[in-house]
N, C-alpha and C. Protein backbone atom coordinates (compact mmCIF):
# COMPACT_ATOMS: atom_id res chain seq x y z
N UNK A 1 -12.16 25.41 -70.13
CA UNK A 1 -11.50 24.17 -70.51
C UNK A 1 -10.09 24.16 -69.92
N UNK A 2 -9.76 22.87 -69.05
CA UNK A 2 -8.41 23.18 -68.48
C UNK A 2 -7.46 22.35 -69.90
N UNK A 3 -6.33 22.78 -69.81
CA UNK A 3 -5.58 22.37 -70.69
C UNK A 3 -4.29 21.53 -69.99
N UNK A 4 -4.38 20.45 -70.65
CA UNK A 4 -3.29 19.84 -69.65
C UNK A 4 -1.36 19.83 -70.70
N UNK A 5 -0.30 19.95 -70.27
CA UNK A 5 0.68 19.91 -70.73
C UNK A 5 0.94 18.92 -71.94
N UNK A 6 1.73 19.06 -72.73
CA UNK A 6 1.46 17.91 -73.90
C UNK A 6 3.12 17.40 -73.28
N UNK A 7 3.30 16.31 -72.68
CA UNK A 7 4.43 15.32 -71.89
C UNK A 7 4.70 14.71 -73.23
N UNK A 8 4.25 14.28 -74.18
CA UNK A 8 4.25 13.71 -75.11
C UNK A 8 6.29 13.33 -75.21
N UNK A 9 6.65 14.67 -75.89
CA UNK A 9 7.95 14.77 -76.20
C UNK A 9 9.10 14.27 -74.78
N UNK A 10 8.64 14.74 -73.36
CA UNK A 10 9.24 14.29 -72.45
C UNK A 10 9.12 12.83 -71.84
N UNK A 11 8.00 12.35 -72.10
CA UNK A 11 8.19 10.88 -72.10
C UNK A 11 8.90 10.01 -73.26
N UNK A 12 8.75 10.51 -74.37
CA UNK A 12 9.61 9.87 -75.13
C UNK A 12 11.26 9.86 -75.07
N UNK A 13 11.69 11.03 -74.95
CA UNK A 13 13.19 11.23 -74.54
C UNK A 13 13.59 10.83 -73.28
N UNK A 14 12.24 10.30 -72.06
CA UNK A 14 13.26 9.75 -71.27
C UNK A 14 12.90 7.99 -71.53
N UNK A 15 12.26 7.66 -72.58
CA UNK A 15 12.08 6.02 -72.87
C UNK A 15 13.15 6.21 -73.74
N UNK A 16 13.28 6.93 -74.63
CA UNK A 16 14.92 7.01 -75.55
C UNK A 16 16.06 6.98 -74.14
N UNK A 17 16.18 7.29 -73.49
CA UNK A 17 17.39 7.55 -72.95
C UNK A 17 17.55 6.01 -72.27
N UNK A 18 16.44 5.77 -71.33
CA UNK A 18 16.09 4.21 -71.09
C UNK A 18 17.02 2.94 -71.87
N UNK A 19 16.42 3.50 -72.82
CA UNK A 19 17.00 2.48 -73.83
C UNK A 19 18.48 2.13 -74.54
N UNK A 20 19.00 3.68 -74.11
CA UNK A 20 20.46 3.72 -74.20
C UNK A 20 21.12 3.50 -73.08
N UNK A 21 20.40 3.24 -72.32
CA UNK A 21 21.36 2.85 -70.61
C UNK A 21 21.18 1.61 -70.63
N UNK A 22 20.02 0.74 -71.25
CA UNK A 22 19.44 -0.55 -71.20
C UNK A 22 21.21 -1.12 -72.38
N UNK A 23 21.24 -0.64 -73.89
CA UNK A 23 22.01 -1.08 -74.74
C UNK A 23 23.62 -1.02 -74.33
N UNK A 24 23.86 0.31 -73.33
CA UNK A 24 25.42 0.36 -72.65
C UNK A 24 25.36 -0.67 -71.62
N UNK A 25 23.99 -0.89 -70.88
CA UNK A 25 24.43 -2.54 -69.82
C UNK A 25 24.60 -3.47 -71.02
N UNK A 26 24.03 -4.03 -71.55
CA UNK A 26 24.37 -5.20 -72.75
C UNK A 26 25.41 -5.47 -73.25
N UNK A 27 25.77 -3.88 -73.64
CA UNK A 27 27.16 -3.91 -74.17
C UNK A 27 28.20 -4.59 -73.71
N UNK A 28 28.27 -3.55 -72.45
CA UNK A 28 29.02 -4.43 -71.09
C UNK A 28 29.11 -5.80 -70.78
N UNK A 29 28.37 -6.44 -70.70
CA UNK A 29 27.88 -7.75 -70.57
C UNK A 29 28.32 -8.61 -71.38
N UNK A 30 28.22 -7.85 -72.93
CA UNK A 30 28.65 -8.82 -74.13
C UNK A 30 30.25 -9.13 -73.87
N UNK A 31 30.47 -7.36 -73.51
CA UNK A 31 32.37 -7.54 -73.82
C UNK A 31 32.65 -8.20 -72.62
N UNK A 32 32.03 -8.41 -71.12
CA UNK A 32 32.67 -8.76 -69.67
C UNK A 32 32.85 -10.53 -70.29
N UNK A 33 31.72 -10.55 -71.22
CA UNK A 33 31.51 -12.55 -71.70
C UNK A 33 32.51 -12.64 -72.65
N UNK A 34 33.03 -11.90 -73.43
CA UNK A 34 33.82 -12.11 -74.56
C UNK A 34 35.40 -12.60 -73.92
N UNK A 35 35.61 -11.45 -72.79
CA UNK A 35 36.79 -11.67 -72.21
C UNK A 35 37.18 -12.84 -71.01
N UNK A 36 35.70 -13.26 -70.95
CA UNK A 36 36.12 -14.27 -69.85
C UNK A 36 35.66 -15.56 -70.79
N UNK A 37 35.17 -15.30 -71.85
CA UNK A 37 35.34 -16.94 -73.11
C UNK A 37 37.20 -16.94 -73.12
N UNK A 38 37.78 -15.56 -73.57
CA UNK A 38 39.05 -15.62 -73.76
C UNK A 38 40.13 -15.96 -72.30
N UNK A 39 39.67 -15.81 -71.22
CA UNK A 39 40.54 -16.32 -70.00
C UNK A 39 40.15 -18.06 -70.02
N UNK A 40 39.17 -18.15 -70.66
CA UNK A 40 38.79 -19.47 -70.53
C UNK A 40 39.31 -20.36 -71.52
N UNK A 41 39.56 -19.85 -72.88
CA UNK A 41 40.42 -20.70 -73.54
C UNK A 41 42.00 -20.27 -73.41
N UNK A 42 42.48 -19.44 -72.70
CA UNK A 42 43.67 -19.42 -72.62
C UNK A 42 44.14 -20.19 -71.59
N UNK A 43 43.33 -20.85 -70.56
CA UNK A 43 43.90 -21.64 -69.20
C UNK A 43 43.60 -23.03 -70.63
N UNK A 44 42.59 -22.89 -71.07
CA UNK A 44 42.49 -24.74 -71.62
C UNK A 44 43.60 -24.87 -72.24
N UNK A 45 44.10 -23.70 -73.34
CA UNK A 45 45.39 -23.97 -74.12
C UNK A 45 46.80 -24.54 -73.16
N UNK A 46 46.57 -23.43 -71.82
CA UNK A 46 47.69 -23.63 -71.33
C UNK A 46 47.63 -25.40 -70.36
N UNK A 47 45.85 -25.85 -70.31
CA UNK A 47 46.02 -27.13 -69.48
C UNK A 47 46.47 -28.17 -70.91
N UNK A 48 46.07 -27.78 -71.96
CA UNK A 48 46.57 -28.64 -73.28
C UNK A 48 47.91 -28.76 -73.47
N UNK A 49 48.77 -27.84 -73.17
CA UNK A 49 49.96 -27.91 -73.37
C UNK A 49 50.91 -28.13 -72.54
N UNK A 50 49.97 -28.14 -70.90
CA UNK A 50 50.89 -29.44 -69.72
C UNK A 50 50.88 -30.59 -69.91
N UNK A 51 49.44 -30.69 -70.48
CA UNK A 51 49.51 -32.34 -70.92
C UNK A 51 49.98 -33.06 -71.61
N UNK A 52 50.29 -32.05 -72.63
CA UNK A 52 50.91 -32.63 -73.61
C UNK A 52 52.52 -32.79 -73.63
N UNK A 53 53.10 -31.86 -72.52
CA UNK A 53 54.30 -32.17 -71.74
C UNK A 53 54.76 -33.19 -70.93
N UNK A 54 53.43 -33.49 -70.26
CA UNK A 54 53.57 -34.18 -68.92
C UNK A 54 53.63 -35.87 -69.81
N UNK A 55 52.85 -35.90 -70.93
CA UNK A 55 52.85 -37.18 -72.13
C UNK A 55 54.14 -37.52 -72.33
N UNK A 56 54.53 -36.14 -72.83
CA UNK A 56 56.42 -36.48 -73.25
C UNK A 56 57.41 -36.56 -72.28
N UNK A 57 57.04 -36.00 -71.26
CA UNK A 57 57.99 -36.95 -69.84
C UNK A 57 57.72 -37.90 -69.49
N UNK A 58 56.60 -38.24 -69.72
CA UNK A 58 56.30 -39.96 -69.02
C UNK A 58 56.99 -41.04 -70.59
N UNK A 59 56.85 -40.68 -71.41
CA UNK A 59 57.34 -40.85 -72.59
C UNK A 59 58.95 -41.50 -73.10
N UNK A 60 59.42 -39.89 -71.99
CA UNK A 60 60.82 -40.08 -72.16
C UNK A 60 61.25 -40.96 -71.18
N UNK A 61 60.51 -40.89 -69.81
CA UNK A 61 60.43 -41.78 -68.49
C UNK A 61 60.72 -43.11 -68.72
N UNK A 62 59.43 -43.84 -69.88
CA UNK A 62 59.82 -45.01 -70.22
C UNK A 62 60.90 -45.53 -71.35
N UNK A 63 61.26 -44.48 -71.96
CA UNK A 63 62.51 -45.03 -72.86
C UNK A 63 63.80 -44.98 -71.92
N UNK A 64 63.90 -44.12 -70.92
CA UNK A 64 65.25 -43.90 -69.88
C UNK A 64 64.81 -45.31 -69.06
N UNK A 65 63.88 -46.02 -68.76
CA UNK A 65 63.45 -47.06 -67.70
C UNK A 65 63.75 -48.52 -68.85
N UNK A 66 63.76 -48.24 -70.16
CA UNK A 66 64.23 -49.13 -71.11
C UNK A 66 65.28 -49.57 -71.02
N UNK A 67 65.96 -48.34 -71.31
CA UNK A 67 67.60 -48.43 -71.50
C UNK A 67 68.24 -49.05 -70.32
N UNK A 68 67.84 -48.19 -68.94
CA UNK A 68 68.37 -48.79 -67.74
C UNK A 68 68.58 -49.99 -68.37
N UNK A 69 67.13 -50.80 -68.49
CA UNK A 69 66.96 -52.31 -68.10
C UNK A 69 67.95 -52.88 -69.29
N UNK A 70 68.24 -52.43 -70.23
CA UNK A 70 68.71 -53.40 -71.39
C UNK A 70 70.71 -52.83 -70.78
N UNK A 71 70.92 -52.18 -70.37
CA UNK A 71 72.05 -51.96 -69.51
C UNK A 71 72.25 -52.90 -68.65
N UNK A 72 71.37 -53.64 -67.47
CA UNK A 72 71.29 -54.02 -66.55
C UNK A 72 71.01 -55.72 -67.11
N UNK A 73 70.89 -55.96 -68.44
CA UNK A 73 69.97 -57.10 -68.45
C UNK A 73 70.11 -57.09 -70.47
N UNK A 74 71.27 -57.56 -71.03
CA UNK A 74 71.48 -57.69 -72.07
C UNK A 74 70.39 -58.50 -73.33
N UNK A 75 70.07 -59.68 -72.24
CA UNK A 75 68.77 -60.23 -73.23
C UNK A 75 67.64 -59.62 -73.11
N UNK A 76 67.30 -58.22 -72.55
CA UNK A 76 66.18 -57.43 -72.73
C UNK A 76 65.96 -56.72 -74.00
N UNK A 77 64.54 -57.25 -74.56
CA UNK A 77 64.75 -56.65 -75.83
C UNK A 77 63.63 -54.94 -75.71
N UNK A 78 65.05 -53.81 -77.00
CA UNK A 78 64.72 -52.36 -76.97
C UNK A 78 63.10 -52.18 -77.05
């Protein structure tokens, strides 16, 4: 009777190991997505808060384009 090796234990430890190289790519993956959600709301904050600049200069634009005129032109009303 030939007897063949029992692999049993060595196939399992290298499907265990598999599976820990499979869960460290994921990992990776999760944190590479986490940090580029966070580059991604830090440009929106920062495009939210040109805009919301660029509002208050055009803002101030037309109260300085007011004044001119009521300078220039007494029956212009504020």
């Amino acid at each position: 009777e030939i007897s063949t090796p029992d692999t049993s234990g060595a196939s399992l430890a290298i499907f265990r190991g598999m599976g820990f190289l499979v869960r460290i790519a994921i990992d990776a993956d999760v944190k590479k997505q986490i940090n580029e959600n966070k580059k991604l709301d830090e440009i929106k904050n920062l495009q939210d808060e040109k805009n919301s600049n660029a509002s208050q200069l055009n803002n101030l634009d037309q109260q300085i384009a007011q004044k001119q005129n009521k300078l220039n032109d007494p029956n212009t009303p504020e």
